[in-house]
Structure formats: structure tokens, C-alpha cells
N, C-alpha and C. Protein backbone atom coordinates (compact mmCIF):
# COMPACT_ATOMS: atom_id res chain seq x y z
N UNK A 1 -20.61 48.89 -76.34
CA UNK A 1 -20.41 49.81 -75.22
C UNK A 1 -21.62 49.77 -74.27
N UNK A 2 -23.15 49.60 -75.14
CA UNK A 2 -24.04 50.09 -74.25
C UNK A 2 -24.05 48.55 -73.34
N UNK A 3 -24.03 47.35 -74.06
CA UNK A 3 -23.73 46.08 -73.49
C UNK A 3 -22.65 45.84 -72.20
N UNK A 4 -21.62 46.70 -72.63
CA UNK A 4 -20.72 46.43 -71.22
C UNK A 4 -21.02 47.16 -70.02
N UNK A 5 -21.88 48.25 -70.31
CA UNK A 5 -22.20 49.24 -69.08
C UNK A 5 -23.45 48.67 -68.46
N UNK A 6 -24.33 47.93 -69.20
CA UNK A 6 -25.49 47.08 -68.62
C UNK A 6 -24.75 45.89 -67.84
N UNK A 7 -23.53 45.39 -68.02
CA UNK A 7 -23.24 44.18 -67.47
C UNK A 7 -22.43 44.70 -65.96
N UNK A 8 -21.89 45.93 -66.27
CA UNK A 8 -21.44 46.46 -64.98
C UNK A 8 -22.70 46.85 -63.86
N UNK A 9 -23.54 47.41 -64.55
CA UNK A 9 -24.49 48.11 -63.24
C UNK A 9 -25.46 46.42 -62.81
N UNK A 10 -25.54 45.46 -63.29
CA UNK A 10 -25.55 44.38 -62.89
C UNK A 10 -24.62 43.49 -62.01
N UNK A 11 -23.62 43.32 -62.32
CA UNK A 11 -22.85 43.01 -61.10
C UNK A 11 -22.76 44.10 -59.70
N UNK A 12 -22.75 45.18 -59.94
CA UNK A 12 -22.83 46.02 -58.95
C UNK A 12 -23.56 45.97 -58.18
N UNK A 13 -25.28 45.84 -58.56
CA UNK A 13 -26.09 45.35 -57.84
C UNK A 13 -26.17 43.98 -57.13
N UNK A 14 -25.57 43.12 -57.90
CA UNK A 14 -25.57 41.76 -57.30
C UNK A 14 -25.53 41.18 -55.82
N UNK A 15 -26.22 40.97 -55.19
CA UNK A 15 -25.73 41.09 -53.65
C UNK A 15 -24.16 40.31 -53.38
N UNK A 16 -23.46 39.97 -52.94
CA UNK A 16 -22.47 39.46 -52.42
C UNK A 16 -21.40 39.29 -53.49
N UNK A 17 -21.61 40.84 -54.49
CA UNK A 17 -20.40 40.66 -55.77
C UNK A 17 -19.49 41.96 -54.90
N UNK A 18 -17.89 41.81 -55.11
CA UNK A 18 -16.76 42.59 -54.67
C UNK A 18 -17.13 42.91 -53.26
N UNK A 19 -17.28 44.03 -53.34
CA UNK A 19 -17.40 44.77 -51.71
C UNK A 19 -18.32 44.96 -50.90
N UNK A 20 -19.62 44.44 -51.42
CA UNK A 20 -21.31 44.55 -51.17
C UNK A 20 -21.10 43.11 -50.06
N UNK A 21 -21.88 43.79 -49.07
CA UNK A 21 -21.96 42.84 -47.75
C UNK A 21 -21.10 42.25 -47.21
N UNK A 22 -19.78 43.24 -47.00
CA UNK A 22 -18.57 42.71 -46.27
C UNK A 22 -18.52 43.16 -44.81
N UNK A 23 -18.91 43.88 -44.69
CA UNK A 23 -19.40 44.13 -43.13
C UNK A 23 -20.81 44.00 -42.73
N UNK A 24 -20.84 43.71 -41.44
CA UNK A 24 -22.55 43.51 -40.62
C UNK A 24 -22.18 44.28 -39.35
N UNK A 25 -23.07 44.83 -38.74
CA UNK A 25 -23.16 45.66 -37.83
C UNK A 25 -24.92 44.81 -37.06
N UNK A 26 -24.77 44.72 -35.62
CA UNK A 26 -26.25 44.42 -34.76
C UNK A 26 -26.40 44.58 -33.91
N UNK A 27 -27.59 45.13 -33.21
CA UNK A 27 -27.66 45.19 -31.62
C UNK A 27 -28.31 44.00 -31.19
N UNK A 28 -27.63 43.84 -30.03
CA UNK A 28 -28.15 42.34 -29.25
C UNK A 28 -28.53 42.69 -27.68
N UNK A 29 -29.56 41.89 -27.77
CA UNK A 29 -30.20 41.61 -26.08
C UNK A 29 -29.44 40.16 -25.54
N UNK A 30 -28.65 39.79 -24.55
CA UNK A 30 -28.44 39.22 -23.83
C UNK A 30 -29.04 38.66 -22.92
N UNK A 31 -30.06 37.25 -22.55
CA UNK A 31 -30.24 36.90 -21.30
C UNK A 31 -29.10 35.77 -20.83
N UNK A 32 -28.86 35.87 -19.58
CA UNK A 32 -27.67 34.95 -19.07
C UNK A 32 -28.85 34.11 -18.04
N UNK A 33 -29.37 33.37 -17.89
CA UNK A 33 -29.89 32.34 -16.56
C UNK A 33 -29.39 31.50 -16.30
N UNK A 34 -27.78 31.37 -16.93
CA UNK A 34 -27.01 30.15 -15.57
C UNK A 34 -25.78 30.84 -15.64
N UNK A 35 -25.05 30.58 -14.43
CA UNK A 35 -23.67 31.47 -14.36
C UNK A 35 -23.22 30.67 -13.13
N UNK A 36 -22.38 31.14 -12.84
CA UNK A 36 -21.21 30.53 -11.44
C UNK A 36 -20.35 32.17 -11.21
N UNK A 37 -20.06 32.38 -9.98
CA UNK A 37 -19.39 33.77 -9.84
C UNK A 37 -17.97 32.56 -8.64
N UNK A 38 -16.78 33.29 -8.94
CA UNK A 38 -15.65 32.30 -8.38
C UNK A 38 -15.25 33.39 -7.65
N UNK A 39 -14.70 33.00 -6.53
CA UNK A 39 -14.47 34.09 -5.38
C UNK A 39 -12.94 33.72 -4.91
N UNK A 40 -11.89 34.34 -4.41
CA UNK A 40 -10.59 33.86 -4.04
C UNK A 40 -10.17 34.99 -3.27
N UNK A 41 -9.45 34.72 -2.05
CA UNK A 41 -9.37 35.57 -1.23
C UNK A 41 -7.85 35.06 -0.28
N UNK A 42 -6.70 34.71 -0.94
CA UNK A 42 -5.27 34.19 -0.29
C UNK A 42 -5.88 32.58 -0.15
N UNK A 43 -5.57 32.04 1.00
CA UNK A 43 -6.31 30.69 1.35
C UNK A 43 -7.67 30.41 1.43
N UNK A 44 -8.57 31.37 1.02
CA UNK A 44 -10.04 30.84 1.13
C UNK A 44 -10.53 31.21 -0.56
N UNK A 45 -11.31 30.21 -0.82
CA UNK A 45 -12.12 30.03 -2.05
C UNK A 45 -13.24 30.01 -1.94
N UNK A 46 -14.62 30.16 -2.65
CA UNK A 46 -15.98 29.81 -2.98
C UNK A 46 -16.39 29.96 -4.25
N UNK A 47 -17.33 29.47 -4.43
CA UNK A 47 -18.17 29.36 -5.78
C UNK A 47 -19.83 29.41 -5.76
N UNK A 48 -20.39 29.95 -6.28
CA UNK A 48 -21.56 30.44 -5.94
C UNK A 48 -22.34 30.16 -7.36
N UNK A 49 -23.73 30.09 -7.24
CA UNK A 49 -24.59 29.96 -8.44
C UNK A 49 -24.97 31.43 -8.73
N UNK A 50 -24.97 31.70 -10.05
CA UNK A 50 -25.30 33.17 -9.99
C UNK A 50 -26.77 33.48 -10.91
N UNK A 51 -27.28 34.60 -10.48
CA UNK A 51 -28.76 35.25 -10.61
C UNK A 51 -28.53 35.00 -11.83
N UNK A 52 -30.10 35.30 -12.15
CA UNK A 52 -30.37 35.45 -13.94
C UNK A 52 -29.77 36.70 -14.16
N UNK A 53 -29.37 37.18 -14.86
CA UNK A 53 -28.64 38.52 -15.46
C UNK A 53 -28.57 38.61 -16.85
N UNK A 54 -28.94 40.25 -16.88
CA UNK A 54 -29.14 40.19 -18.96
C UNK A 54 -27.94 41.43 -19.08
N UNK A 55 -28.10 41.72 -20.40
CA UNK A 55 -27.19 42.10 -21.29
C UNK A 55 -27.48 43.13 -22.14
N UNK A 56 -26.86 44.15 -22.61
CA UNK A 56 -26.82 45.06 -23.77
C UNK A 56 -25.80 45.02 -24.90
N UNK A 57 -25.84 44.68 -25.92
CA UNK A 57 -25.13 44.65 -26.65
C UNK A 57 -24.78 44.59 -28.17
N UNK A 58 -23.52 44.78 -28.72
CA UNK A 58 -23.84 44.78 -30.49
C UNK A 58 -22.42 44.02 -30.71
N UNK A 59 -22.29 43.91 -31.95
CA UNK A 59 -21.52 43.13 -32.72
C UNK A 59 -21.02 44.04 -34.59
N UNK A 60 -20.05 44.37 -34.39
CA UNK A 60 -19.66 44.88 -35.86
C UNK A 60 -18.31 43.87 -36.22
N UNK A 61 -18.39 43.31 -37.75
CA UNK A 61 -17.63 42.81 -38.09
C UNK A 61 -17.74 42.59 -39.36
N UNK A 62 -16.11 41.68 -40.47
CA UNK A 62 -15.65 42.18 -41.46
C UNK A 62 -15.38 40.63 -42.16
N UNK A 63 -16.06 41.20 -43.33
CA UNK A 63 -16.01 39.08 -43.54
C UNK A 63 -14.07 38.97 -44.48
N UNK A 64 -13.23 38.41 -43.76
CA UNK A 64 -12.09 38.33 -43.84
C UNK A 64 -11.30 37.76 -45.11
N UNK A 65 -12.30 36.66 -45.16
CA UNK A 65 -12.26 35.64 -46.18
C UNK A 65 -13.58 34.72 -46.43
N UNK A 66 -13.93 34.11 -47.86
CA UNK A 66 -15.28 33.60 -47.44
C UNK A 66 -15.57 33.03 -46.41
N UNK A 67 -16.86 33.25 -45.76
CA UNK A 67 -17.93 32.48 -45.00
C UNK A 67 -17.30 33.01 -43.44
N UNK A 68 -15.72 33.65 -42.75
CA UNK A 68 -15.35 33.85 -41.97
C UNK A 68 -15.32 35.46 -42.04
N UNK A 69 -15.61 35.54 -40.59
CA UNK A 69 -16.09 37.05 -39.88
C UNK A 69 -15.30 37.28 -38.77
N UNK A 70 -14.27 38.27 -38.82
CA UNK A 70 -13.72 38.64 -37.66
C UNK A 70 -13.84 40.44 -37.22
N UNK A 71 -14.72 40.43 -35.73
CA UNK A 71 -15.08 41.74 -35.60
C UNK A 71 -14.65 41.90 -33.57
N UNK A 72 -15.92 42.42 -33.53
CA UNK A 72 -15.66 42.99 -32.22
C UNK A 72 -17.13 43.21 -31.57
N UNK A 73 -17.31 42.08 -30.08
CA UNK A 73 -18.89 42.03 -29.76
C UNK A 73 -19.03 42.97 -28.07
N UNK A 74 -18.97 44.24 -27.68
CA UNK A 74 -18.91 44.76 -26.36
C UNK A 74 -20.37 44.10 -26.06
N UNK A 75 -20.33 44.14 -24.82
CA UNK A 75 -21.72 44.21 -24.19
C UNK A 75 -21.33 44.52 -22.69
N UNK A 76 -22.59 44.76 -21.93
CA UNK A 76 -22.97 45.69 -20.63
C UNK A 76 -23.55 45.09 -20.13
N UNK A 77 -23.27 43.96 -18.88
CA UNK A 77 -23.65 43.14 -18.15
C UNK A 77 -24.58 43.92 -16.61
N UNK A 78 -25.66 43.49 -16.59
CA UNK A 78 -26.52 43.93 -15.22
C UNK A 78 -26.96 42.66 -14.60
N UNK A 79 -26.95 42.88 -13.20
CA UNK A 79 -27.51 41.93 -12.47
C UNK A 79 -26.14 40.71 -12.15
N UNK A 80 -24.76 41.03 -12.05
CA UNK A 80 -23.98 39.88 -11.68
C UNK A 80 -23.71 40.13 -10.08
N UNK A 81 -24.25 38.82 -9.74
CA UNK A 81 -24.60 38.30 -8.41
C UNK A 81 -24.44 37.56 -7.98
N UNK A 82 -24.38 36.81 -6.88
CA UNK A 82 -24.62 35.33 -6.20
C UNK A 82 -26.16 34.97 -5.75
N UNK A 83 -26.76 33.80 -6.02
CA UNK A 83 -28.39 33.65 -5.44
C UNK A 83 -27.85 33.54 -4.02
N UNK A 84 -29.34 33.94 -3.56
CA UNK A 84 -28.83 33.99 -2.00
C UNK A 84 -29.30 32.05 -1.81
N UNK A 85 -29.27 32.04 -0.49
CA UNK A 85 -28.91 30.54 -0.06
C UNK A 85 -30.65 30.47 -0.14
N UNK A 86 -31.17 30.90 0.35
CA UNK A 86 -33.19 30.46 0.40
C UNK A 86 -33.49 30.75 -0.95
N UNK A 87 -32.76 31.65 -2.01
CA UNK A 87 -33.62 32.10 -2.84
C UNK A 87 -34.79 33.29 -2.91
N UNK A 88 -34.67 33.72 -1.74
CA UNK A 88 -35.43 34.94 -1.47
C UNK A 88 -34.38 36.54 -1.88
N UNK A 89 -35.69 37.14 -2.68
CA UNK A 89 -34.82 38.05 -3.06
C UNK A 89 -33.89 39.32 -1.86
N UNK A 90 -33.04 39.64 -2.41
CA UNK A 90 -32.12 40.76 -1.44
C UNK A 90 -32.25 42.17 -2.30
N UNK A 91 -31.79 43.01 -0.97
CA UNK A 91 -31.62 44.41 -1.61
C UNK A 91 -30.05 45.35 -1.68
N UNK A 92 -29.74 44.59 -1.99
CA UNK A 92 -27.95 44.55 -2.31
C UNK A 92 -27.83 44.85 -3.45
N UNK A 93 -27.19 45.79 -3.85
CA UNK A 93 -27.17 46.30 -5.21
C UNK A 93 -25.93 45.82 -5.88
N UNK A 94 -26.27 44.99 -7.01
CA UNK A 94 -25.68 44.10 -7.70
C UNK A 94 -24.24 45.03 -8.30
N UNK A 95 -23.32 44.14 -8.69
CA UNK A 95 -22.15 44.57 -9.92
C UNK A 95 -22.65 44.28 -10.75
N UNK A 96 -21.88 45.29 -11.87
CA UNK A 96 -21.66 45.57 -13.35
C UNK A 96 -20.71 44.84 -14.12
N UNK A 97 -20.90 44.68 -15.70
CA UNK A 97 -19.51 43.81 -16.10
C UNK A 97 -20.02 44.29 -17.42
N UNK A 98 -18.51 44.79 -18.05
CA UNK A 98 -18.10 45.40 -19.36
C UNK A 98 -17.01 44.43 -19.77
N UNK A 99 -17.89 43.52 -21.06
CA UNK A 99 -16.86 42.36 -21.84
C UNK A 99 -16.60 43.11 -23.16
N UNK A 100 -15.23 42.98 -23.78
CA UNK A 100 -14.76 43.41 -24.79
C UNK A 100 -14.17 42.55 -25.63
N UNK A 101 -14.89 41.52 -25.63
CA UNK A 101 -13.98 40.29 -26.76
C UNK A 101 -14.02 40.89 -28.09
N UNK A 102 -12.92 39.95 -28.87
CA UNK A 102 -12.90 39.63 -30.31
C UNK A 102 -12.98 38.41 -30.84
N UNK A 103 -13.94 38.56 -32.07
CA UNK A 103 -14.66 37.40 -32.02
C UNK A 103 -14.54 36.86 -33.95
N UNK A 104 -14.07 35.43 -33.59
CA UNK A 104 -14.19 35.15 -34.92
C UNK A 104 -15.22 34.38 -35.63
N UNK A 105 -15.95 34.36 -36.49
CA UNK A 105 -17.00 33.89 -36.86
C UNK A 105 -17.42 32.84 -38.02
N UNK A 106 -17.72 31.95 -38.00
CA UNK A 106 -17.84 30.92 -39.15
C UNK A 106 -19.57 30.77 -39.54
N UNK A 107 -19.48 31.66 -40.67
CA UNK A 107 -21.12 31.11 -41.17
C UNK A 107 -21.20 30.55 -42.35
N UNK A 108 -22.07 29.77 -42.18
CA UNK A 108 -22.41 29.02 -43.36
C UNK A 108 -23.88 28.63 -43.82
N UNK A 109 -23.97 29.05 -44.76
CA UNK A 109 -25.39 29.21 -45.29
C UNK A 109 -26.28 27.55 -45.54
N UNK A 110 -27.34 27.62 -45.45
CA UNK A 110 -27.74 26.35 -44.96
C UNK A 110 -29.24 26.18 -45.99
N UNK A 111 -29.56 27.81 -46.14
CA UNK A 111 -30.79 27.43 -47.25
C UNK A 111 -30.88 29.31 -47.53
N UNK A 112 -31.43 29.95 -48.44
CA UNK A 112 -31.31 31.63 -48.85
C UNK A 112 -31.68 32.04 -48.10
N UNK A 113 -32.20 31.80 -46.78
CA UNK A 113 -33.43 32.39 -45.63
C UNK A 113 -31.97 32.55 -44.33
N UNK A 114 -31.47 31.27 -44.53
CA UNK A 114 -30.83 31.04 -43.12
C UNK A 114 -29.36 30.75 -43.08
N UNK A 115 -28.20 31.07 -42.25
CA UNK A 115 -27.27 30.93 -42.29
C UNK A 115 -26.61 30.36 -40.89
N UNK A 116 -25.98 29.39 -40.54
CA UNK A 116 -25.32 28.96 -39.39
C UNK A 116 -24.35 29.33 -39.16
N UNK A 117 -23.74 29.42 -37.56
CA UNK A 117 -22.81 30.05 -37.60
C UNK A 117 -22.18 29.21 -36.02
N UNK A 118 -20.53 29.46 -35.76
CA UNK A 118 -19.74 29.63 -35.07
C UNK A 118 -19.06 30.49 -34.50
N UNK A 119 -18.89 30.33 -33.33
CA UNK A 119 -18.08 31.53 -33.09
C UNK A 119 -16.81 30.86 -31.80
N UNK A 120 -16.02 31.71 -31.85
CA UNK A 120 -15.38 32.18 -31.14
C UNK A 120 -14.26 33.05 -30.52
N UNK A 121 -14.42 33.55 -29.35
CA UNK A 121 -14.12 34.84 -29.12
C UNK A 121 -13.05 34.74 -27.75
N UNK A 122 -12.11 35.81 -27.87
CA UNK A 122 -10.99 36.22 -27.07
C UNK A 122 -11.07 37.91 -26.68
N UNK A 123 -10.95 38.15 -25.22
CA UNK A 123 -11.08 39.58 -25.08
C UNK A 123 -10.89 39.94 -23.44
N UNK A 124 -11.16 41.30 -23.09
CA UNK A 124 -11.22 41.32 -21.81
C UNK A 124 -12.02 41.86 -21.20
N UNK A 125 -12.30 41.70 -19.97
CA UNK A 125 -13.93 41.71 -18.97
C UNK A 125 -13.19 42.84 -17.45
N UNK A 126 -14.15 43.69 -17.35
CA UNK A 126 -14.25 44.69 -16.19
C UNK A 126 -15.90 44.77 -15.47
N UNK A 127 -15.17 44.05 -13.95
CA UNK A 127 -16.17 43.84 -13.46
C UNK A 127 -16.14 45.25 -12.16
N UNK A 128 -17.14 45.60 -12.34
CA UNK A 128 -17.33 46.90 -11.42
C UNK A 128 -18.18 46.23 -10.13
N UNK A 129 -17.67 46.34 -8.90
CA UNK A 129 -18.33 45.57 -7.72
C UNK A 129 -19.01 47.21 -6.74
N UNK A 130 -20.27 46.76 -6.37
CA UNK A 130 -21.01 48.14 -5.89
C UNK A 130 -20.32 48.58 -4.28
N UNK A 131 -20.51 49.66 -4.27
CA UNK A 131 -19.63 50.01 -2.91
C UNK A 131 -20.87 49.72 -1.84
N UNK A 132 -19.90 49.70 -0.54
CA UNK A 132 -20.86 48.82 1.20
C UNK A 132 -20.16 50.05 2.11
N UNK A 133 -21.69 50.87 2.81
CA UNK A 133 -21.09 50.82 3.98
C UNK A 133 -20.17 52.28 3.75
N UNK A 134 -20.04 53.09 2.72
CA UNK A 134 -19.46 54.37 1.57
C UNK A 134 -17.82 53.68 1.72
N UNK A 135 -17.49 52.15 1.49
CA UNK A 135 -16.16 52.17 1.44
C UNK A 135 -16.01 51.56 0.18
N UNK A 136 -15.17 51.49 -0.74
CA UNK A 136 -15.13 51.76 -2.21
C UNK A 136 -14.67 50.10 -2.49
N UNK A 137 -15.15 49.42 -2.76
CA UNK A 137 -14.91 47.71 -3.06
C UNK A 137 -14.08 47.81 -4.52
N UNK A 138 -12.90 46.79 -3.79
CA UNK A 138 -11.87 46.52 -4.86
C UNK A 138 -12.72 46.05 -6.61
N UNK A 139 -12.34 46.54 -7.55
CA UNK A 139 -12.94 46.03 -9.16
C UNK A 139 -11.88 44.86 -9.83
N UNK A 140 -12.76 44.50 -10.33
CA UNK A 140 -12.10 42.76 -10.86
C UNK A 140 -11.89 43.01 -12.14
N UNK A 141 -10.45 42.32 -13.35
CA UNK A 141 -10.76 42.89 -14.50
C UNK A 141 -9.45 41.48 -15.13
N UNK A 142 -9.93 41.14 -16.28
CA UNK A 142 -9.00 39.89 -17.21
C UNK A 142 -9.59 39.28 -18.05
N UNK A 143 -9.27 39.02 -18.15
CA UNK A 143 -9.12 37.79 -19.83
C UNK A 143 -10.42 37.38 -19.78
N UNK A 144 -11.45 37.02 -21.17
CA UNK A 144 -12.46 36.06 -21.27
C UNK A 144 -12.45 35.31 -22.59
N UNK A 145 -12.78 34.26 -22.36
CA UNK A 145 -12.98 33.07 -23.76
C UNK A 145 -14.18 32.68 -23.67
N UNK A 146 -14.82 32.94 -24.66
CA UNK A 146 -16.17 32.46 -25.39
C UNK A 146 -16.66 31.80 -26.59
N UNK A 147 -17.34 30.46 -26.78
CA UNK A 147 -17.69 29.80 -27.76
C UNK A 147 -18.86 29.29 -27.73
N UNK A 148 -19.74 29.36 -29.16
CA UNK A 148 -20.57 29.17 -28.88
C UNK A 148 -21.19 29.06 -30.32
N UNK A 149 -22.61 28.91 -31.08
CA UNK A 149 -23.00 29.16 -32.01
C UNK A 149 -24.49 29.34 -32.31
N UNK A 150 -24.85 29.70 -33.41
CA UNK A 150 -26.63 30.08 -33.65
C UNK A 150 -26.67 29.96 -34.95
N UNK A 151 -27.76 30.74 -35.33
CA UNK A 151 -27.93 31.15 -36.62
C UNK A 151 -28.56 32.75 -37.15
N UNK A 152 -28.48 32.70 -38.36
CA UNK A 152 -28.91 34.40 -38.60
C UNK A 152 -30.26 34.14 -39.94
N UNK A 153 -31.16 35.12 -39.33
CA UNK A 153 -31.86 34.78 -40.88
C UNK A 153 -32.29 35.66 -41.20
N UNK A 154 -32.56 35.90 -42.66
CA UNK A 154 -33.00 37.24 -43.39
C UNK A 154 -34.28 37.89 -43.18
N UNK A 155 -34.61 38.78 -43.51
CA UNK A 155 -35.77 39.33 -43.33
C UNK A 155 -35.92 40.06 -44.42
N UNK A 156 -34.51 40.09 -45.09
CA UNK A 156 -35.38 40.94 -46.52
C UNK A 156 -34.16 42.31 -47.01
N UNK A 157 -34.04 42.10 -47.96
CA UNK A 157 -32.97 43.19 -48.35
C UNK A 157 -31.59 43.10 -47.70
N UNK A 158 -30.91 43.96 -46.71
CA UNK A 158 -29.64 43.67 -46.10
C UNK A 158 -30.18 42.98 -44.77
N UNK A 159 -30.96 43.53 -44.25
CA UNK A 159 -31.43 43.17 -43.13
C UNK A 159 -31.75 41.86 -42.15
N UNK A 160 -31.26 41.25 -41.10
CA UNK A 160 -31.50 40.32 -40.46
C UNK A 160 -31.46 39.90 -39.30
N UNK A 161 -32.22 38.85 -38.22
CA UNK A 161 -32.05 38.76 -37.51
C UNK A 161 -31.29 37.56 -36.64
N UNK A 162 -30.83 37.20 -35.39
CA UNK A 162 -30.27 36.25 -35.13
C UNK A 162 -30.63 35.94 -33.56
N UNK A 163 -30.34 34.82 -33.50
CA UNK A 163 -29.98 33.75 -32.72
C UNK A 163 -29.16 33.28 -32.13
N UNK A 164 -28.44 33.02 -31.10
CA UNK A 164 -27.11 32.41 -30.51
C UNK A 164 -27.42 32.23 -28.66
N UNK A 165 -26.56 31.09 -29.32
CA UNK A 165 -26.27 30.36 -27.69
C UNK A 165 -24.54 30.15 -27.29
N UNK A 166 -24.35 30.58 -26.38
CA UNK A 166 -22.40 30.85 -26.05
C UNK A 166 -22.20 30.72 -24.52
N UNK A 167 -21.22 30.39 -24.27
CA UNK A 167 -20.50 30.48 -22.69
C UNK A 167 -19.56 30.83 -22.90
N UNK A 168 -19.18 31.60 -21.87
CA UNK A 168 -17.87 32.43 -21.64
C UNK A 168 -17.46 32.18 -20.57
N UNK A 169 -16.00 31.98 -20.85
CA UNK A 169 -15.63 31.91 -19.19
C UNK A 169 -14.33 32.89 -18.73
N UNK A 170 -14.80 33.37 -17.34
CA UNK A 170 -13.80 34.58 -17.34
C UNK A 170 -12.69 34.19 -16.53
N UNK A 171 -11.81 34.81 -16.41
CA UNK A 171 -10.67 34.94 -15.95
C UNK A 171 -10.24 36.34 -14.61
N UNK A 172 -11.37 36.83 -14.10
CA UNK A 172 -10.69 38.15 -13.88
C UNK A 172 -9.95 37.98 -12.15
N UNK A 173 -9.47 39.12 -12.26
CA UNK A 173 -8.62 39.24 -10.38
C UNK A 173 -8.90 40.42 -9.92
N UNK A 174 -8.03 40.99 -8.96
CA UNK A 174 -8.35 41.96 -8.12
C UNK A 174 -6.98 42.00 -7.77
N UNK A 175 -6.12 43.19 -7.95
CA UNK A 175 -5.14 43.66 -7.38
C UNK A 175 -5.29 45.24 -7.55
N UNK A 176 -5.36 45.65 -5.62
CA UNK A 176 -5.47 47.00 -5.74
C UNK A 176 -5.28 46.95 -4.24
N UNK A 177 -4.12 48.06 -3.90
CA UNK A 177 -3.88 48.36 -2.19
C UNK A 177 -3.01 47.18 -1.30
N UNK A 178 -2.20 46.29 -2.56
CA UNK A 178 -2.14 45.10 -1.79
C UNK A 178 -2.85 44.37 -1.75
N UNK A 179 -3.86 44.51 -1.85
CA UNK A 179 -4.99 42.50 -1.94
C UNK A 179 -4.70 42.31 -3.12
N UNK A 180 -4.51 40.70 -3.02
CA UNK A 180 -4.74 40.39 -4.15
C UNK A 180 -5.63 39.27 -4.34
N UNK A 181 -6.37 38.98 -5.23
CA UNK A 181 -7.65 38.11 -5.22
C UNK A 181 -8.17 37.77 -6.32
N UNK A 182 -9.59 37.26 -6.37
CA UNK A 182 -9.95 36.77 -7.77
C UNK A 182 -11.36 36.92 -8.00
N UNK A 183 -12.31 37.23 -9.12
CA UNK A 183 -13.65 37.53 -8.72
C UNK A 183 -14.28 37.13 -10.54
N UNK A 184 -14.32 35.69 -10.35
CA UNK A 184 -14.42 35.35 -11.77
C UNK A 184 -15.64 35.46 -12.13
N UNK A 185 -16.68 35.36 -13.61
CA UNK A 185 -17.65 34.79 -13.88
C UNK A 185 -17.76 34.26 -15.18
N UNK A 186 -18.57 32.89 -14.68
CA UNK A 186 -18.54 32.10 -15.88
C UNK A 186 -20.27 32.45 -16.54
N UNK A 187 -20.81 32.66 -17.45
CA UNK A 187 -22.38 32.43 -18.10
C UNK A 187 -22.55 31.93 -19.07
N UNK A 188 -23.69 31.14 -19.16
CA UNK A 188 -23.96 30.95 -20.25
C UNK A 188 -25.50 31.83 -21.08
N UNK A 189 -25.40 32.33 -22.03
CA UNK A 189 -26.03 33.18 -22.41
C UNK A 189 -26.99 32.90 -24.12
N UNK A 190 -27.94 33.19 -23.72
CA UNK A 190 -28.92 33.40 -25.00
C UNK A 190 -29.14 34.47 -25.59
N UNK A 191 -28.26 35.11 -27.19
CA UNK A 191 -28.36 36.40 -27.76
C UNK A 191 -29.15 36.51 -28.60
N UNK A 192 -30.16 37.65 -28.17
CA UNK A 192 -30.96 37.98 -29.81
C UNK A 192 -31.22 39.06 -30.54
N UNK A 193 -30.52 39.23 -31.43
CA UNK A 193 -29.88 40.22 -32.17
C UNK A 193 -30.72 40.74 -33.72
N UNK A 194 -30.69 42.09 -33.84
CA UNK A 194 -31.14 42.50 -35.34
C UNK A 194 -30.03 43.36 -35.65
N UNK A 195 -29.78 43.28 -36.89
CA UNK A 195 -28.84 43.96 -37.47
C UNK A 195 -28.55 44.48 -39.23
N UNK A 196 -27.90 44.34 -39.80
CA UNK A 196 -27.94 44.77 -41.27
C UNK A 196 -26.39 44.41 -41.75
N UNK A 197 -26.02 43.93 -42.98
CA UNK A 197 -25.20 44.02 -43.77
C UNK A 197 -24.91 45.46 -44.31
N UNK A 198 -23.53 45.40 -44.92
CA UNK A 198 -23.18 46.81 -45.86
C UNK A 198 -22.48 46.36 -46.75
């Protein structure tokens, strides 16, 4: 008896026995320094290089089956813009962008310290455009696909931090009052994230 109750509170402890470390939860910093913003307006188009722009954001998710993670990554986009043509800065107060993908994840452990990973993600993006002039500018909002990958590494107990490199590319439009239009953005982005297992 006393043998089987020692063998239970041992597996229990075990890290990655039954239910121990099936979810991860992290907050992530976002920098984006290359992007494209797509513009559509009936017969006229443009495409523009867009500002450096960073990010707020986290990631919670549920390991499904081994080594695969399917969760949910929001983040809070600042600074989406077009560079101006000289490169000299402006005082135009930039749009906002709220991405809501779902994201599936492939990690795979590579040595006890470090784990690699894949991703990719399906979701949708609301781009908030700043008002000109007190007249209220149409908001852009659709579909985004993102892929990309990094790695995560321990720091000790549940705890760890990560790495990732991803592009996303958006999809969004503008229908409101009769216009109808398009106000895409594509980035590519560098995430660096701390977080914890449960």
C-alpha cells in the first residue's frame, strides 16, 4: 500500500505526466519593421511601404495532441502607416489594428533547454483608421493568415521564454455608407514572449 501511494505522488509530480503542462499562457512584445499597407478605392489602387510598428500581445493555448498546440494569439497593433515619400517624419496620427487569429502550433523539442516550433494561424483583423478634419474615416476589418516559426526555451520550473519570426497577410475592406473599398496590411513581425505552462 505504502509502495503504491509513493508511486502515485511520483507520477503526479512528473512534469509532462496526464494533465501537467497542457496549457501555456504568454505575453508578447511585437516589433513589425517591414509591412506593405494595400489601398483600393473602385478603379484606383496603391501600395505603400509601411512604418516600423510594434505590438502588444499574448498567446493562450491547449496542447491537443502530442507536440501540437491549438489556442488563440490577440494582439494590439500601433503605428500602422504608410512612410512618407522623403522619409521625414509626419504628424498624422497613425491607425490602430486589433488581430484575433487562431493559431495552430507544432513544437518540437530539440534538446531539455529548447523547443522548436511552427505555427500557423487563421483569424480576423480590425483596423481602426484616425479621424481628419472631425469627419469620422471609414474602418477596415477581414480575414488574416499567418505563418511563421521560432523557438521557446526554459528558464526553469514551468516557466519560459520565446522567440518567433511570422508574416501575416491581411485581407481587410471597407464597406460603410456605400463605399466600398479595401485597406489591407501585410507585416512581417519579430515576437518576444515570456510565459508559463500549467
Amino acid at each position: 500500500m505504502k509502495l503504491r501511494f509513493c508511486a502515485l505522488v511520483v507520477l503526479l509530480a512528473a512534469p509532462g505526466v496526464a494533465s501537467a503542462d497542457k496549457l501555456m499562457a504568454n505575453a508578447r512584445l511585437d516589433l513589425l519593421p517591414y509591412g506593405t499597407l494595400e489601398a483600393e478605392a473602385g478603379p484606383f489602387s496603391a501600395e505603400f511601404d509601411a512604418k516600423f510598428a510594434y505590438a502588444i500581445g499574448g498567446e493562450i493555448a491547449y496542447m491537443v495532441a502530442p507536440n501540437l498546440w491549438v489556442g488563440i494569439a490577440p494582439r494590439y497593433i500601433l503605428n500602422v502607416d504608410a512612410k512618407t515619400e522623403d522619409g521625414e517624419p509626419d504628424d498624422d496620427e497613425s491607425a490602430t489594428e486589433i488581430d484575433i487569429p487562431v493559431r495552430g502550433k507544432y513544437a518540437y523539442p530539440v534538446s531539455p533547454q529548447v523547443t522548436a516550433f511552427g505555427t500557423l494561424g487563421l483569424g480576423y483583423s480590425f483596423i481602426q483608421t484616425p479621424d481628419s478634419e472631425g469627419d469620422d474615416n471609414p474602418n477596415a476589418s477581414g480575414l488574416i493568415v499567418g505563418f511563421g516559426g521560432g523557438a521557446i526555451f526554459g528558464l526553469g520550473g514551468a516557466l519560459f521564454a520565446s522567440a518567433e519570426l511570422n508574416y501575416q497577410l491581411g485581407f481587410q475592406s471597407i464597406s460603410e455608407d456605400g463605399f466600398d473599398g479595401k485597406l489591407q496590411t501585410n507585416y512581417l513581425t519579430l515576437g518576444l514572449g515570456f510565459g508559463s505552462y500549467f
